[in-house]
PDB file of N, CA and C in Angstrom:
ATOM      1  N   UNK A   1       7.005 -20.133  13.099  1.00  0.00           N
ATOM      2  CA  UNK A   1       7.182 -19.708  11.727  1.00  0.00           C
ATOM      3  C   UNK A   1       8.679 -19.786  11.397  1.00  0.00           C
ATOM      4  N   UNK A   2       8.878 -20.095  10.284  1.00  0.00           N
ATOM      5  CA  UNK A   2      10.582 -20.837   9.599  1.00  0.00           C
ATOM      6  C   UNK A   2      10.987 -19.148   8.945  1.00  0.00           C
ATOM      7  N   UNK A   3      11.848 -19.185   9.147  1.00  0.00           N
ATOM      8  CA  UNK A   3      13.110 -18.251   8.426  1.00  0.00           C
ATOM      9  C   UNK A   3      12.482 -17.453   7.028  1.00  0.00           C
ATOM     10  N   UNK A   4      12.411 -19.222   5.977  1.00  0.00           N
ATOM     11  CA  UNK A   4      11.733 -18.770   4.782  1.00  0.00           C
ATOM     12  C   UNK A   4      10.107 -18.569   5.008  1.00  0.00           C
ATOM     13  N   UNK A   5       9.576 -18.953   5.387  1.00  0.00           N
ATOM     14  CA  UNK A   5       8.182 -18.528   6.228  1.00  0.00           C
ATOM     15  C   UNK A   5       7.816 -17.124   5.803  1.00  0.00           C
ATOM     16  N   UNK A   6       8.708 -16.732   7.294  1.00  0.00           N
ATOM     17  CA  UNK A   6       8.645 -14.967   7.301  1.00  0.00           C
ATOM     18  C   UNK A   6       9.166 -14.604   6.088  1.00  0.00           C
ATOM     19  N   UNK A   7      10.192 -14.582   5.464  1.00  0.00           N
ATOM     20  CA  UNK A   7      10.971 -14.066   3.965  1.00  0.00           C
ATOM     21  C   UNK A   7       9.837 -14.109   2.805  1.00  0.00           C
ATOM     22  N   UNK A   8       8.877 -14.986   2.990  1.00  0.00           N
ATOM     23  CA  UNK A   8       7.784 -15.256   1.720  1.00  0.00           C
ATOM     24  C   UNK A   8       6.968 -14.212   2.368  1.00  0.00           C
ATOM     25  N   UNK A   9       6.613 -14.442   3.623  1.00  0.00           N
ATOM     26  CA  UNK A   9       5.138 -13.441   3.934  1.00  0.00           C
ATOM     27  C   UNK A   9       5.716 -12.318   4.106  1.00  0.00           C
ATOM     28  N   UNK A  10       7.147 -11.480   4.615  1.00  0.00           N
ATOM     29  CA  UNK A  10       7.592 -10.237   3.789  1.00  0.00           C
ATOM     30  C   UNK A  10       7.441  -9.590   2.386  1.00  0.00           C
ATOM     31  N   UNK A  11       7.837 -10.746   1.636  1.00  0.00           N
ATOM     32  CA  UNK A  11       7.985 -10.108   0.063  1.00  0.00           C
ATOM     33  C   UNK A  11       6.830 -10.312  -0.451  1.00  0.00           C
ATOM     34  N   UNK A  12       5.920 -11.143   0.408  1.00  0.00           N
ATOM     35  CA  UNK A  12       4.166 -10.742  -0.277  1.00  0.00           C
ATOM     36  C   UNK A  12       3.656  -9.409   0.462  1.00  0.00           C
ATOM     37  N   UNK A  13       4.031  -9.610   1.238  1.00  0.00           N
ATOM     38  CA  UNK A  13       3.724  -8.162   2.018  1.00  0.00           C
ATOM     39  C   UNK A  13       4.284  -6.877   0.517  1.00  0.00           C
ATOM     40  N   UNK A  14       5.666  -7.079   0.567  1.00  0.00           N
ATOM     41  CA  UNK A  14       6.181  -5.917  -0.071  1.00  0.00           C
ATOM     42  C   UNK A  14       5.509  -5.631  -1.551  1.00  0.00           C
ATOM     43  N   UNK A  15       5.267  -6.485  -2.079  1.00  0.00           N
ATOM     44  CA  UNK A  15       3.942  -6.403  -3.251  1.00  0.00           C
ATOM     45  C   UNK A  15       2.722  -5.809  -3.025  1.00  0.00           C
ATOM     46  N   UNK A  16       2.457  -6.314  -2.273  1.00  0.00           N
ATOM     47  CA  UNK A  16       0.988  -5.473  -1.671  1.00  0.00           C
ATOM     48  C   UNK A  16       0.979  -4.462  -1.613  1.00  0.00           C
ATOM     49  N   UNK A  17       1.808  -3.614  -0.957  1.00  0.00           N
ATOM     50  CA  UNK A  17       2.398  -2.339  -0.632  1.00  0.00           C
ATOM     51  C   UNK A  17       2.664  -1.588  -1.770  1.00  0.00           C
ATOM     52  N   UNK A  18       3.469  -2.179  -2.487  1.00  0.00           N
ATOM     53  CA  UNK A  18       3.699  -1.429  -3.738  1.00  0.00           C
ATOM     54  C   UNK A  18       2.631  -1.089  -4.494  1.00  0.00           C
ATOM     55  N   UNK A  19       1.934  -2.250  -5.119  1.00  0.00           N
ATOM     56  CA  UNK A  19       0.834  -2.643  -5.731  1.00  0.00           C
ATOM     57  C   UNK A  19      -0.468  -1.133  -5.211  1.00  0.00           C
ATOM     58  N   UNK A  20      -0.692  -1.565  -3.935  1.00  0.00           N
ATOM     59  CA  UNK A  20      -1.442  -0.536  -3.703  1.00  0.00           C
ATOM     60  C   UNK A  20      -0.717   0.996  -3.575  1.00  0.00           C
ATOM     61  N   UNK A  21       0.162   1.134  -3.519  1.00  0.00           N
ATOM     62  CA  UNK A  21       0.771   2.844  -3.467  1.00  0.00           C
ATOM     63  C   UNK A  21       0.905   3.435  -4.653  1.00  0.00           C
ATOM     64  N   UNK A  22       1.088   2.298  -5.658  1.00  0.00           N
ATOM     65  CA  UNK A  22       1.169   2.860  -7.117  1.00  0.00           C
ATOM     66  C   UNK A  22      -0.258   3.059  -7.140  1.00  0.00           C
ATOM     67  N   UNK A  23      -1.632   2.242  -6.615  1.00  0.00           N
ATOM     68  CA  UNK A  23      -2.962   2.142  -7.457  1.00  0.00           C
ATOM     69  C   UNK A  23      -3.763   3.503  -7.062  1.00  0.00           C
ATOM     70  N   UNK A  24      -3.175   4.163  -5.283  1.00  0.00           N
ATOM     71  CA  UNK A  24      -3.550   4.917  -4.899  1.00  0.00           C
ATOM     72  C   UNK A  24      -3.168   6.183  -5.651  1.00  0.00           C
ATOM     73  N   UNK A  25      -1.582   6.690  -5.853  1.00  0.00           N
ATOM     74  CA  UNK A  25      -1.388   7.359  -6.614  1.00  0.00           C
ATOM     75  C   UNK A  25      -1.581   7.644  -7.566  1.00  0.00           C
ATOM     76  N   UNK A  26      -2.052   6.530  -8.464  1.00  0.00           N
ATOM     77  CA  UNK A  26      -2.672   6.882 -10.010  1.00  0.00           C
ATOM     78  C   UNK A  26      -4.083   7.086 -10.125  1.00  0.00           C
ATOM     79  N   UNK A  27      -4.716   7.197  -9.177  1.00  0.00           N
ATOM     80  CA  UNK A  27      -6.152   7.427  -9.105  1.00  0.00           C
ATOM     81  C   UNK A  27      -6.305   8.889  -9.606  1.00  0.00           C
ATOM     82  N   UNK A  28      -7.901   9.035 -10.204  1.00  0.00           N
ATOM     83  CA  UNK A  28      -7.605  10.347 -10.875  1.00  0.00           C
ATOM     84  C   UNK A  28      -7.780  11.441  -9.361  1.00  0.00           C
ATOM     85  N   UNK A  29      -7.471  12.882  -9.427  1.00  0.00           N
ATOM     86  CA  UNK A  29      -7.739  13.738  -9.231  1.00  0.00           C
ATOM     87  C   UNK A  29      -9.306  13.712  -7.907  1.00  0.00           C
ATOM     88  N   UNK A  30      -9.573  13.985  -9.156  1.00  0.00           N
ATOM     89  CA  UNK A  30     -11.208  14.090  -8.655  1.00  0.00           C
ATOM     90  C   UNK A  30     -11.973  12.884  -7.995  1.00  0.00           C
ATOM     91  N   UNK A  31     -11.419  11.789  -7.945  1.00  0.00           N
ATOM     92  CA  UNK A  31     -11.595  10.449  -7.614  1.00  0.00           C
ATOM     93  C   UNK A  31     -11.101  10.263  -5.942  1.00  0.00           C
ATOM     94  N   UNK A  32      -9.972  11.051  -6.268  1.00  0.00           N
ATOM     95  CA  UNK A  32      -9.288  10.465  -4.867  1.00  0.00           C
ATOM     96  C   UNK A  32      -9.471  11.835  -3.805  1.00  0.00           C
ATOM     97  N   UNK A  33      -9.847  13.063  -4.893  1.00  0.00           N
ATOM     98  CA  UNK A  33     -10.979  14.061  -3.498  1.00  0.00           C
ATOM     99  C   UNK A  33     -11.999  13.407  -3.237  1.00  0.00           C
ATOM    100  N   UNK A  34     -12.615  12.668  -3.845  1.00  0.00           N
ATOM    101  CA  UNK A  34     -13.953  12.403  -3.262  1.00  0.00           C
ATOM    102  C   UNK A  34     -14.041  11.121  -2.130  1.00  0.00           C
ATOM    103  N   UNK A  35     -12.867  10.982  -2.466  1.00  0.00           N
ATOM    104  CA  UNK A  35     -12.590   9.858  -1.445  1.00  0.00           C
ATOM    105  C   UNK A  35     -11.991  10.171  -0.340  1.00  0.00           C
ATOM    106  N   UNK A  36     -11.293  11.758  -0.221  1.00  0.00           N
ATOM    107  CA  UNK A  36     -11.197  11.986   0.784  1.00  0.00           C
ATOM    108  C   UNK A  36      -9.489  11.612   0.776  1.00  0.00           C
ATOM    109  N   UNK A  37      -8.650  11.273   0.259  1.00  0.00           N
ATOM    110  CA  UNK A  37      -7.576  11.090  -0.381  1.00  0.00           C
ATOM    111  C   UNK A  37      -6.524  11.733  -1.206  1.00  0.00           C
ATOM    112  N   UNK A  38      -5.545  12.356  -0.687  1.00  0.00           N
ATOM    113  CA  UNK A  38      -4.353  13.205  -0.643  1.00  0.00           C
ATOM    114  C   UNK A  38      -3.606  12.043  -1.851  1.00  0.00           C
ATOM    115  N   UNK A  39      -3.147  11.854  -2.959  1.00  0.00           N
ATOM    116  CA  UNK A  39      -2.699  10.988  -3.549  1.00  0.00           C
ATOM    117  C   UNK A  39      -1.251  11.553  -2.836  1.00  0.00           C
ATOM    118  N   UNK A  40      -0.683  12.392  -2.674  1.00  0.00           N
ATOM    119  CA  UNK A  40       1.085  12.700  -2.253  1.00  0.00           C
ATOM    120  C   UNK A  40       1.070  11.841  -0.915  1.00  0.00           C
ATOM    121  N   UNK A  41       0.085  11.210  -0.160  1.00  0.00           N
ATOM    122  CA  UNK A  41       0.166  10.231   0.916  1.00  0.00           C
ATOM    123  C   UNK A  41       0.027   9.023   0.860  1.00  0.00           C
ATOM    124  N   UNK A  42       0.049   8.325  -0.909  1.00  0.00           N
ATOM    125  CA  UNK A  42      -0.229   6.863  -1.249  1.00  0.00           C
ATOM    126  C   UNK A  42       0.957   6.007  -0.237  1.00  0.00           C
ATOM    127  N   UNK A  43       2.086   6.755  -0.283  1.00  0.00           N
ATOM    128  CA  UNK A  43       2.974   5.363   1.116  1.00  0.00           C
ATOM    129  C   UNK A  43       2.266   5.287   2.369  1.00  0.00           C
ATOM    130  N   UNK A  44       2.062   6.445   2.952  1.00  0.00           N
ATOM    131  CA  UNK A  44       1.559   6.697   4.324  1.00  0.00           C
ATOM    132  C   UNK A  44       0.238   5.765   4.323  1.00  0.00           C
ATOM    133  N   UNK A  45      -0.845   5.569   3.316  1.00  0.00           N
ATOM    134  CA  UNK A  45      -1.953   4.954   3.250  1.00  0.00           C
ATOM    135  C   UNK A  45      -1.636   3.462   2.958  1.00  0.00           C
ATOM    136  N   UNK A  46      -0.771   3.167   2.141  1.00  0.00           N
ATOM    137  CA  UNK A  46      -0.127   1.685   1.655  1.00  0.00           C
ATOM    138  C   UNK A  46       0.439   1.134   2.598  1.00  0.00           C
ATOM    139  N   UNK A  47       1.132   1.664   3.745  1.00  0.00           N
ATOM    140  CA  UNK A  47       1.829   1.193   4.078  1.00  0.00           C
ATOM    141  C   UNK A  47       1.204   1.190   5.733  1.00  0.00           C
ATOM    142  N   UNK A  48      -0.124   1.914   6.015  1.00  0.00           N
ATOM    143  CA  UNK A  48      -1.021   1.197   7.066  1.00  0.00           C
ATOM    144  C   UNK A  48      -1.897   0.154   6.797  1.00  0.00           C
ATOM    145  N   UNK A  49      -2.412  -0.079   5.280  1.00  0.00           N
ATOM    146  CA  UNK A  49      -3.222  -1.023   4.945  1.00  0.00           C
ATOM    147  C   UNK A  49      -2.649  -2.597   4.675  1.00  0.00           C
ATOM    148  N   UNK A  50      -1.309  -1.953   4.630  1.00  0.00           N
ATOM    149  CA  UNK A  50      -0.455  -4.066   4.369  1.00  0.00           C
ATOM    150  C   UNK A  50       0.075  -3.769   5.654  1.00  0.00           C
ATOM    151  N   UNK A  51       0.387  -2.714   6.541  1.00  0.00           N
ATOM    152  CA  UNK A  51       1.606  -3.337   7.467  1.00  0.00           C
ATOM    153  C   UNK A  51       0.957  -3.205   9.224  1.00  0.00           C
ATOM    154  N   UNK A  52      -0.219  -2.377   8.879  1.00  0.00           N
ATOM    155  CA  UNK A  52      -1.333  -2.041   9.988  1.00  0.00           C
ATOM    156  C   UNK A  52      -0.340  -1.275  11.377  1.00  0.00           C
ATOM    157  N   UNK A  53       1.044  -1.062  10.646  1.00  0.00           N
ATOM    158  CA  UNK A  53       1.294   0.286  11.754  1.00  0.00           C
ATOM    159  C   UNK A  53       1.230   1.463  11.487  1.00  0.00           C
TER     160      UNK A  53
END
């Protein structure tokens, strides 16, 4: 894998991440109890689902 390679599949990574931490956090209330979902943990959850550590 090339330099720019990794640099593209980072900053798609870093979209993802975002993308989903904002989508988690804006979920309503009652949506994201039932899901079992702390919205004050949207990084902690975003950031195992794009980065799987």
């Amino acid at each position: 894998m090339t330099f720019l390679d990794r640099l593209h599949q980072r900053a798609r990574q870093r979209g993802e991440y975002e993308r989903t931490r904002r989508e988690i956090a804006a979920l309503p209330r009652d949506v994201a109890l039932d899901l079992d979902i702390y919205p004050g943990d949207a990084h902690r959850i975003a950031w195992k689902a794009v980065y799987g550590v």
